[in-house]
Protein backbone atom coordinates (compact mmCIF):
# COMPACT_ATOMS: atom_id res chain seq x y z
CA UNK A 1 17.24 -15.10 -20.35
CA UNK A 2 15.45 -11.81 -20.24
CA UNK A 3 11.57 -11.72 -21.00
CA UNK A 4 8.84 -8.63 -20.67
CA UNK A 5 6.45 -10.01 -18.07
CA UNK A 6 2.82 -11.05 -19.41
CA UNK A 7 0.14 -8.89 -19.15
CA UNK A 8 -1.46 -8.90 -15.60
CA UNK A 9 1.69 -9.05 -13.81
CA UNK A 10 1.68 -10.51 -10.62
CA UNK A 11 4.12 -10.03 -8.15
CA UNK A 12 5.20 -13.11 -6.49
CA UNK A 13 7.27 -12.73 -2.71
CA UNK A 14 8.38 -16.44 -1.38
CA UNK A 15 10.14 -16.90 1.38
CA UNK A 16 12.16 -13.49 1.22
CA UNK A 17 14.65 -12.52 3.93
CA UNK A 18 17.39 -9.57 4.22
CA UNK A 19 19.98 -9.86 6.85
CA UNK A 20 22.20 -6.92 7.53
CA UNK A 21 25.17 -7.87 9.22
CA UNK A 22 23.41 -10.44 11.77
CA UNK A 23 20.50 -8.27 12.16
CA UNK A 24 17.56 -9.26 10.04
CA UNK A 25 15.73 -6.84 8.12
CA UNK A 26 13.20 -9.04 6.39
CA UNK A 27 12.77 -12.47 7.48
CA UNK A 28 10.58 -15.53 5.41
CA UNK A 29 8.01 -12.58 4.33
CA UNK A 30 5.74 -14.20 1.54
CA UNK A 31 3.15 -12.83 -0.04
CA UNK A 32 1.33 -11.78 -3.35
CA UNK A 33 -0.10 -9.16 -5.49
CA UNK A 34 -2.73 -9.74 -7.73
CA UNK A 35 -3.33 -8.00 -10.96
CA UNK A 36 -6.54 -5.67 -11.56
CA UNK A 37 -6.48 -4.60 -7.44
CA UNK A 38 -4.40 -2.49 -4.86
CA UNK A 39 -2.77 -4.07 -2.20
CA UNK A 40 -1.50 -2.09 0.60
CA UNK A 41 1.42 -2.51 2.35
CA UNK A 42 1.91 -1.68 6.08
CA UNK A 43 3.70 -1.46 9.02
CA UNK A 44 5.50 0.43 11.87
CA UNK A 45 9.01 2.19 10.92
CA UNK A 46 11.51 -0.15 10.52
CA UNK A 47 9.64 -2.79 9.45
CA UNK A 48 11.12 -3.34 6.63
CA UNK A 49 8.88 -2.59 3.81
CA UNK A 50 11.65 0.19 1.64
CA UNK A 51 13.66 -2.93 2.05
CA UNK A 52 11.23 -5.07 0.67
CA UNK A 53 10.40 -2.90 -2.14
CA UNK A 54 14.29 -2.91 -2.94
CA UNK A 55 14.48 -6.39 -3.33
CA UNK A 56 11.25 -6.52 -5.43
CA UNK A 57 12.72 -3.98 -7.91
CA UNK A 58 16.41 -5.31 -7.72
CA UNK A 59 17.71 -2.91 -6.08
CA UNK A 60 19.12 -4.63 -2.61
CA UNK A 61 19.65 -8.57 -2.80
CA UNK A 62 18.17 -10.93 -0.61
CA UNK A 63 19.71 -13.01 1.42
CA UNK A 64 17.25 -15.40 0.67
CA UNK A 65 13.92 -16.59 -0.93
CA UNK A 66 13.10 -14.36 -4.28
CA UNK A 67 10.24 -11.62 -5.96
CA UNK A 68 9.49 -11.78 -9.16
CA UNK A 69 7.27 -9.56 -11.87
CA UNK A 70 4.99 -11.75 -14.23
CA UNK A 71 7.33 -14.96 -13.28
CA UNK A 72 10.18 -13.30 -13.83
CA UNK A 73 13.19 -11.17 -11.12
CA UNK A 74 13.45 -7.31 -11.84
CA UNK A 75 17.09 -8.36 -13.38
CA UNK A 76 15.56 -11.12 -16.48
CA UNK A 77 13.24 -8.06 -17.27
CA UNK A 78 14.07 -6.97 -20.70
CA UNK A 79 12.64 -2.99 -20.74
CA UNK A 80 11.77 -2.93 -17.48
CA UNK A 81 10.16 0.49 -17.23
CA UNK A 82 7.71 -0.81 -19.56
CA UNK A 83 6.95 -3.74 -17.13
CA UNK A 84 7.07 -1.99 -13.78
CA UNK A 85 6.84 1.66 -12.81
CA UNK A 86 8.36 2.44 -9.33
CA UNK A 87 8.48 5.49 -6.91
CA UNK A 88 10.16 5.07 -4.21
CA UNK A 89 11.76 8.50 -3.35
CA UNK A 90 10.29 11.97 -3.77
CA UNK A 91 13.54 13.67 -4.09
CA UNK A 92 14.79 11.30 -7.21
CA UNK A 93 15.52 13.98 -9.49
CA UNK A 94 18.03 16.58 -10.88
CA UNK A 95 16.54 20.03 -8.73
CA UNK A 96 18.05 22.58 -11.72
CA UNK A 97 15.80 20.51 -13.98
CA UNK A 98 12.24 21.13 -14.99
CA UNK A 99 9.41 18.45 -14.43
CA UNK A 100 9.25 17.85 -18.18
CA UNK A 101 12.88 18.03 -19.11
CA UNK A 102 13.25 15.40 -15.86
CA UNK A 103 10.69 13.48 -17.49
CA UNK A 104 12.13 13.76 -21.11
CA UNK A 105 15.51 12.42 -19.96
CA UNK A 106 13.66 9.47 -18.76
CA UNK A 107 11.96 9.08 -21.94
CA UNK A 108 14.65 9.30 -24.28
CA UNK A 109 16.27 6.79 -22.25
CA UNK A 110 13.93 4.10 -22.99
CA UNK A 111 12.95 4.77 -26.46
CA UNK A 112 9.63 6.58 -25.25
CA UNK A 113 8.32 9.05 -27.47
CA UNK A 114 8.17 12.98 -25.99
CA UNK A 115 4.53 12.87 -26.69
CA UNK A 116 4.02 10.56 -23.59
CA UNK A 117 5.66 13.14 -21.32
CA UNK A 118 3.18 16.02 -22.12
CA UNK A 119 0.88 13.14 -21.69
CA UNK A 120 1.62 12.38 -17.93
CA UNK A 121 1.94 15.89 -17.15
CA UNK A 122 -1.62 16.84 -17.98
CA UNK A 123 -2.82 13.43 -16.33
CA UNK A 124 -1.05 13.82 -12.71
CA UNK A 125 -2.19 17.41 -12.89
CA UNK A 126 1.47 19.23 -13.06
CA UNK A 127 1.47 20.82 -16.74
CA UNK A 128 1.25 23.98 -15.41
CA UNK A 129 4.47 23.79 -13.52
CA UNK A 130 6.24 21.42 -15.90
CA UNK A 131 8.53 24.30 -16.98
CA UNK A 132 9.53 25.41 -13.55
CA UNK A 133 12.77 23.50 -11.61
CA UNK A 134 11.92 20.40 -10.26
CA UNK A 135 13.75 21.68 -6.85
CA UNK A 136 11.54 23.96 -6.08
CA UNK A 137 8.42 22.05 -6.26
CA UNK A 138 6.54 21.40 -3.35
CA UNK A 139 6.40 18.16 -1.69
CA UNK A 140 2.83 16.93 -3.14
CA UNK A 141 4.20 18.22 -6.72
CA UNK A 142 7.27 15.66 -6.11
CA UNK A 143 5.13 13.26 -5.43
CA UNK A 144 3.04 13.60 -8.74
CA UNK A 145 6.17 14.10 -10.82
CA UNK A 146 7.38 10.80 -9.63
CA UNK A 147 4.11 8.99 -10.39
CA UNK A 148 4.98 10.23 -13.76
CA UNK A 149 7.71 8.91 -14.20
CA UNK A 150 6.60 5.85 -12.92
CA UNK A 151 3.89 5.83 -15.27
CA UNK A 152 6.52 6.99 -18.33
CA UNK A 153 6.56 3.08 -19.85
CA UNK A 154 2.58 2.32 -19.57
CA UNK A 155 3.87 -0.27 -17.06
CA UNK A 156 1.43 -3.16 -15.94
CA UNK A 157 2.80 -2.81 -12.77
CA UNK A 158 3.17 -0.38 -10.22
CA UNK A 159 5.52 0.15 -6.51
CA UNK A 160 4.31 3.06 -4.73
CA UNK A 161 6.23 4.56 -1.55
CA UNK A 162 4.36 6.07 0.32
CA UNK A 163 2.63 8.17 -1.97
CA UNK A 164 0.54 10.47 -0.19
CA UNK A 165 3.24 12.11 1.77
CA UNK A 166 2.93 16.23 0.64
CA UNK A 167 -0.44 15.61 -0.76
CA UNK A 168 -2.80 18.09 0.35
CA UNK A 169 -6.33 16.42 0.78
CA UNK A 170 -7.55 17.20 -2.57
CA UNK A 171 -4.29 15.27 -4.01
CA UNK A 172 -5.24 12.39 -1.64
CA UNK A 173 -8.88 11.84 -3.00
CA UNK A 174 -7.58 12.48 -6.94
CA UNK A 175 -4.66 9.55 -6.40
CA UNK A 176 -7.30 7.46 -4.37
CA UNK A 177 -9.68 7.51 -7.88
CA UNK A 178 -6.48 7.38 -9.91
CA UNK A 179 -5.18 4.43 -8.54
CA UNK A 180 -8.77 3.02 -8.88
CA UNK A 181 -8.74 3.98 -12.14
CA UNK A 182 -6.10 1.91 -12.85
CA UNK A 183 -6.60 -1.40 -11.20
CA UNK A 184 -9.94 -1.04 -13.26
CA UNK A 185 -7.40 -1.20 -16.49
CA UNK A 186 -6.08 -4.82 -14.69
CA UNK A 187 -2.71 -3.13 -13.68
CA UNK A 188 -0.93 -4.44 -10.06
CA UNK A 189 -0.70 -2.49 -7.68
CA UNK A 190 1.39 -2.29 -4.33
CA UNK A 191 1.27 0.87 -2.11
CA UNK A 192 3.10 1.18 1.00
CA UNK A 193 1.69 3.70 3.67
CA UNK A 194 1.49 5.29 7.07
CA UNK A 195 -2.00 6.49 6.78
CA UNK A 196 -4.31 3.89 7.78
CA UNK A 197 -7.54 5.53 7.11
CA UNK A 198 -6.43 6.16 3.69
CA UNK A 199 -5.79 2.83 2.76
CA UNK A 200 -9.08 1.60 4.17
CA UNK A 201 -10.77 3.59 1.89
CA UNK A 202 -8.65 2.85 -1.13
CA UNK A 203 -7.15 -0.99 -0.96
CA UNK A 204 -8.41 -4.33 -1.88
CA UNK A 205 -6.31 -6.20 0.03
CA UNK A 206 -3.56 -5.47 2.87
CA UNK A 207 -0.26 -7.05 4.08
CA UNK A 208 0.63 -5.78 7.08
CA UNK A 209 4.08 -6.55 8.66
CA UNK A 210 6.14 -5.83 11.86
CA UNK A 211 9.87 -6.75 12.19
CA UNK A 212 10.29 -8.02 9.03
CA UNK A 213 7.92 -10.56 9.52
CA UNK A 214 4.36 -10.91 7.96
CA UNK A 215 1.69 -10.66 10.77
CA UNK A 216 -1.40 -10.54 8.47
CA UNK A 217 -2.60 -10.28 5.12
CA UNK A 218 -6.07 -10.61 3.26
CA UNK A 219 -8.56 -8.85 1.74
CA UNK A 220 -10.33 -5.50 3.13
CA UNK A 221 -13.64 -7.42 3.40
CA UNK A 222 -11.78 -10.86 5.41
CA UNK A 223 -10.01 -8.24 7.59
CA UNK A 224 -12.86 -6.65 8.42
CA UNK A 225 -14.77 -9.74 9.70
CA UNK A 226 -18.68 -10.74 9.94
CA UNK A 227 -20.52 -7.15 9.51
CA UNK A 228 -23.34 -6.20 12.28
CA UNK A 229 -24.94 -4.07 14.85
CA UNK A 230 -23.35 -2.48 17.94
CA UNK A 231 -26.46 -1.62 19.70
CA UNK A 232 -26.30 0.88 23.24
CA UNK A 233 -28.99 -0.20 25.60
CA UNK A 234 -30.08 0.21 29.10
CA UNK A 235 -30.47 -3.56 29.46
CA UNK A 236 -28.56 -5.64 27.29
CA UNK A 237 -29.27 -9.17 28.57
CA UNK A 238 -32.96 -8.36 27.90
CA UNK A 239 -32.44 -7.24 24.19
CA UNK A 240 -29.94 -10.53 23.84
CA UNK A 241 -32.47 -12.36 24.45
CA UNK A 242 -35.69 -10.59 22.09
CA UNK A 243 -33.10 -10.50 19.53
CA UNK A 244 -32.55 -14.61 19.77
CA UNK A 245 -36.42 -14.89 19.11
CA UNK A 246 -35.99 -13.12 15.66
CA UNK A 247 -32.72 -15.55 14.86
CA UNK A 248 -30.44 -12.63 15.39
CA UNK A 249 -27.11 -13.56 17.15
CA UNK A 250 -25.68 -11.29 19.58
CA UNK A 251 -22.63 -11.27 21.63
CA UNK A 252 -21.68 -8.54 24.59
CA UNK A 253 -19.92 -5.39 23.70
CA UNK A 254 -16.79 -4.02 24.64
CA UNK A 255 -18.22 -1.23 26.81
CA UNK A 256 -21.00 -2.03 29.34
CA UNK A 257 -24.48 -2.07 28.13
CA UNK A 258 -23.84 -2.83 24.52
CA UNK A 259 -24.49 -5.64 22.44
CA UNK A 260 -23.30 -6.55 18.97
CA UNK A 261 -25.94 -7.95 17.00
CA UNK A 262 -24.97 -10.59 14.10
CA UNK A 263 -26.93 -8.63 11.37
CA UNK A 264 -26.73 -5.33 9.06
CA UNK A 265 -30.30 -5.09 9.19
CA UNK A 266 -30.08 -1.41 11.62
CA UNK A 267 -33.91 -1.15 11.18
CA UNK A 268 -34.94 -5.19 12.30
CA UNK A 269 -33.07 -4.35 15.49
CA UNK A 270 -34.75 -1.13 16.61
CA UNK A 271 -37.91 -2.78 15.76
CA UNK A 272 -37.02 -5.80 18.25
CA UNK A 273 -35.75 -3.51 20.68
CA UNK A 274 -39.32 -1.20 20.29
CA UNK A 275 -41.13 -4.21 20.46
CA UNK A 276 -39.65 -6.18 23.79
CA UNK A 277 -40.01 -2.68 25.54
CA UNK A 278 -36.28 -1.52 25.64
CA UNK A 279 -34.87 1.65 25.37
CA UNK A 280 -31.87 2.12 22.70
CA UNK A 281 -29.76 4.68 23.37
CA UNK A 282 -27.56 4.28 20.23
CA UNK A 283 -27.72 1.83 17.02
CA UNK A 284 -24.64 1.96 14.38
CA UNK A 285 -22.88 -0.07 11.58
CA UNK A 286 -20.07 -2.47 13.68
CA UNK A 287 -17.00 -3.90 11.74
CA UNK A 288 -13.23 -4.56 12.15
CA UNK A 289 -11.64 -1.38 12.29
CA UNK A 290 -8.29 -1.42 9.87
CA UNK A 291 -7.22 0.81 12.14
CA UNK A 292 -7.53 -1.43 15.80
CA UNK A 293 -6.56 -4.15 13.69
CA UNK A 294 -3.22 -2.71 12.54
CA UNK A 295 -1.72 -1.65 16.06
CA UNK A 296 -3.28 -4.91 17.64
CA UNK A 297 -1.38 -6.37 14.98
CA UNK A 298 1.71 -4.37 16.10
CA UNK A 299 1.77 -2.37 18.93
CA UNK A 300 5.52 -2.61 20.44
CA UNK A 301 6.91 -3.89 17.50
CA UNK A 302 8.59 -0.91 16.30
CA UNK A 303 12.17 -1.05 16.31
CA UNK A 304 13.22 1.82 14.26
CA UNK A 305 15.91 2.89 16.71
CA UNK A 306 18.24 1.08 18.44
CA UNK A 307 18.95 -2.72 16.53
CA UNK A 308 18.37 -1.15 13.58
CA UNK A 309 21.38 1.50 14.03
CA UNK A 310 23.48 -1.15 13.75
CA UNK A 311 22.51 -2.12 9.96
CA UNK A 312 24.17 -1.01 7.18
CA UNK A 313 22.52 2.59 6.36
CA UNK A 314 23.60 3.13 2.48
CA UNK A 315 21.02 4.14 0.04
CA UNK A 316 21.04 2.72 -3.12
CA UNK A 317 20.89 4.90 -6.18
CA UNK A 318 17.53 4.27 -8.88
CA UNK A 319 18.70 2.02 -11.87
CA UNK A 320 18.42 4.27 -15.40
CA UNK A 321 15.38 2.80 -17.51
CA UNK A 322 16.42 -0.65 -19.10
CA UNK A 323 19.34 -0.62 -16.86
CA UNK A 324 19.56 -4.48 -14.84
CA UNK A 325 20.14 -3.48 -11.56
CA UNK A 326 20.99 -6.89 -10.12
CA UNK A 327 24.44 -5.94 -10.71
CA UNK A 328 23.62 -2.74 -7.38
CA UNK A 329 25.23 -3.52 -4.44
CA UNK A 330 24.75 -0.45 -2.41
CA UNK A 331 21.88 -1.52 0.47
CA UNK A 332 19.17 -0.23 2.61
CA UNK A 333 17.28 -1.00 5.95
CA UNK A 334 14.50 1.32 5.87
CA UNK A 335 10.78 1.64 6.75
C-alpha cells in the first residue's frame, strides 16, 4: 500500500537499532518529531545520527524497530519528495551542472513545474549564481542549493544534515529565521548539528544521543530547568538567609561565594541584598546551559575511531524523486 502522509507529518522512531557486522550503530533509539517545531538532533561523531537519518528516509535498513513519515515508512510513500524533503550531503550533485539545471532535473523528475525552481532559487538566496556550475560553488552555496532541492516538492517534512556547515554567519542567522519560518507554516522539522550554540538559539526541542543510544531528549525550556539568579557575594550564607525572609529559595553555587536564587526577579534580589547590608559583586540570569548539558551528557562517549573502523563504510547513493528506496542496500555508519 503506498499513501502521501497527512498533513502535519510526524515522524515516529520506535525502538530502532542498526547493527553492522556485530558492532551496533544505533541501538533501541526512540523518539519523535512533532509537526509545526524544530527538533534538533545531537551528538558526538559516530553517534550514529547519518545512520539514523538513513533509516528514516529508507536509505539503510534497520536491523530492528521502524521510522515512519505521517504513519507511514519512507518506502509506502507514494511521491515522496512531496512528503519529505531531505539533505543529507552537500556534494549531491552533478559539478558540470548549474544550480538551476541541477534543480530542473529534479523537477522534471517528479512532475514539478520549472516555475518552482526559479522559485527556490530566489528564496534560498542563490539566483544570482543559478547559472554558474554547481562544482564550483562554495560550500555555504552547496548548502543552500541542497535546501532547494529539498524544498523542490513543498514537502511537510524536512531532514536536515548538518546544515550550517559553509555558512558564513549571515547564512546562519537567514536559515535560523527560515527554518522558523517554516515550522510557523506547521512543517516538521529535524536538524542534526555540531554547533551547539546554534541550536540553542534555533530548536524547540532536542534529542541528544551518544553511541547509538538516546541519552536525553525534551524541550529547550525542560532542558533548561527552573530559571533564576546566580548572585556573587562576599557572604553568601548571610544573603541565603535575607533572601528566605522574602520566600526566595536559594541553593550554593558552583564557585565559592555564590548563590543561586530560585527567582527571575534580578531587581527583588539586589534589593534584598541592599537591604540586609551585603555587598553584590555580580547578579545575572542562571539556567541550564545546552551547552554543559550536552558534554555532561556525553563526554567520553565518542567512538568515532577505532570500533567503528570495523563497520561496513559504504555510502549509499540518494534515491531519484518518487523512487522507493527500500529496495537500497548499500549502508552507512556515520556521524
Amino acid at each position: 500500500m503506498t499513501a502521501t502522509a497527512p498533513t502535519g507529518g510526524r515522524i515516529e522512531i520506535a525502538g530502532l537499532t542498526k547493527r553492522f557486522r556485530g558492532f551496533s550503530a544505533v541501538e533501541d533509539l526512540s523518539f519523535d518529531v512533532e509537526p509545526g517545531r524544530i527538533t534538533g538532533f545531537l551528538g558526538p561523531n559516530g553517534a550514529g545520527k547519518t545512520t539514523t537519518l538513513r533509516m528514516v528516509l529508507g536509505l539503510v535498513r534497520p536491523t530492528s524497530g521502524y521510522a515512519t513519515i505521517g504513519g507511514y515508512r519512507y518506502g509506502e510513500l507514494e511521491r515522496p519528495l512531496s512528503t519529505v524533503g531531505a539533505a543529507l550531503e552537500a556534494t549531491n550533485f552533478h559539478p558540470g551542472r548549474s544550480g538551476r539545471d541541477h534543480l530542473r532535473v529534479l523537477a522534471d523528475a517528479a512532475s514539478i513545474p520549472t516555475a518552482r525552481v526559479d522559485e527556490l532559487l530566489e528564496l534560498t538566496g542563490i539566483p544570482a549564481a543559478a547559472r554558474k556550475r554547481a562544482g564550483a560553488y562554495s560550500m555555504g552555496m552547496r548548502q543552500r542549493l541542497g535546501l532547494a532541492a529539498a524544498l523542490l516538492g513543498d514537502p511537510q517534512v524536512l531532514v536536515l544534515d548538518e546544515p550550517t556547515n559553509g555558512l558564513d554567519p549571515e547564512g546562519i542567522r537567514w536559515l535560523r529565521g527560515f527554518l522558523r519560518r517554516l515550522s510557523d507554516e506547521g512543517k516538521t522539522i529535524l536538524v542534526s548539528s555540531h554547533l551547539l550554540r546554534e541550536v540553542e538559539a534555533t530548536v524547540d526541542d532536542v534529542v541528544i544521543i551518544a553511541n547509538g543510544r538516546l541519552v536525553q531528549a525534551g524541550t529547550m525550556a525542560d532542558l533548561r530547568g527552573t530559571a533564576g539568579a546566580l548572585v556573587r557575594t562576599s557572604d553568601a550564607e548571610a544573603l541565603a538567609g535575607a533572601l528566605r525572609v522574602a520566600d526566595v529559595t536559594s541553593s550554593p553555587g558552583e564557585e565559592p561565594d555564590t548563590l543561586v536564587a530560585e527567582t527571575t526577579d534580578l531587581r527583588l534580589v539586589g534589593d534584598v541584598a541592599l537591604r540586609a547590608g551585603l555587598p553584590v559583586y555580580g547578579l545575572e540570569p542562571r539556567s541550564t546551559d545546552l551547552e554543559q548539558l550536552y558534554f555532561s551528557l556525553t563526554e567520553g562517549t565518542n567512538r568515532n575511531e577505532g570500533a567503528q573502523s570495523a563497520a561496513d563504510q559504504q555510502v549509499p547513493h540518494q534515491p531519484a524523486p518518487d523512487q522507493d528506496p527500500g529496495a537500497a542496500s548499500a549502508e552507512e555508519v556515520s556521524s
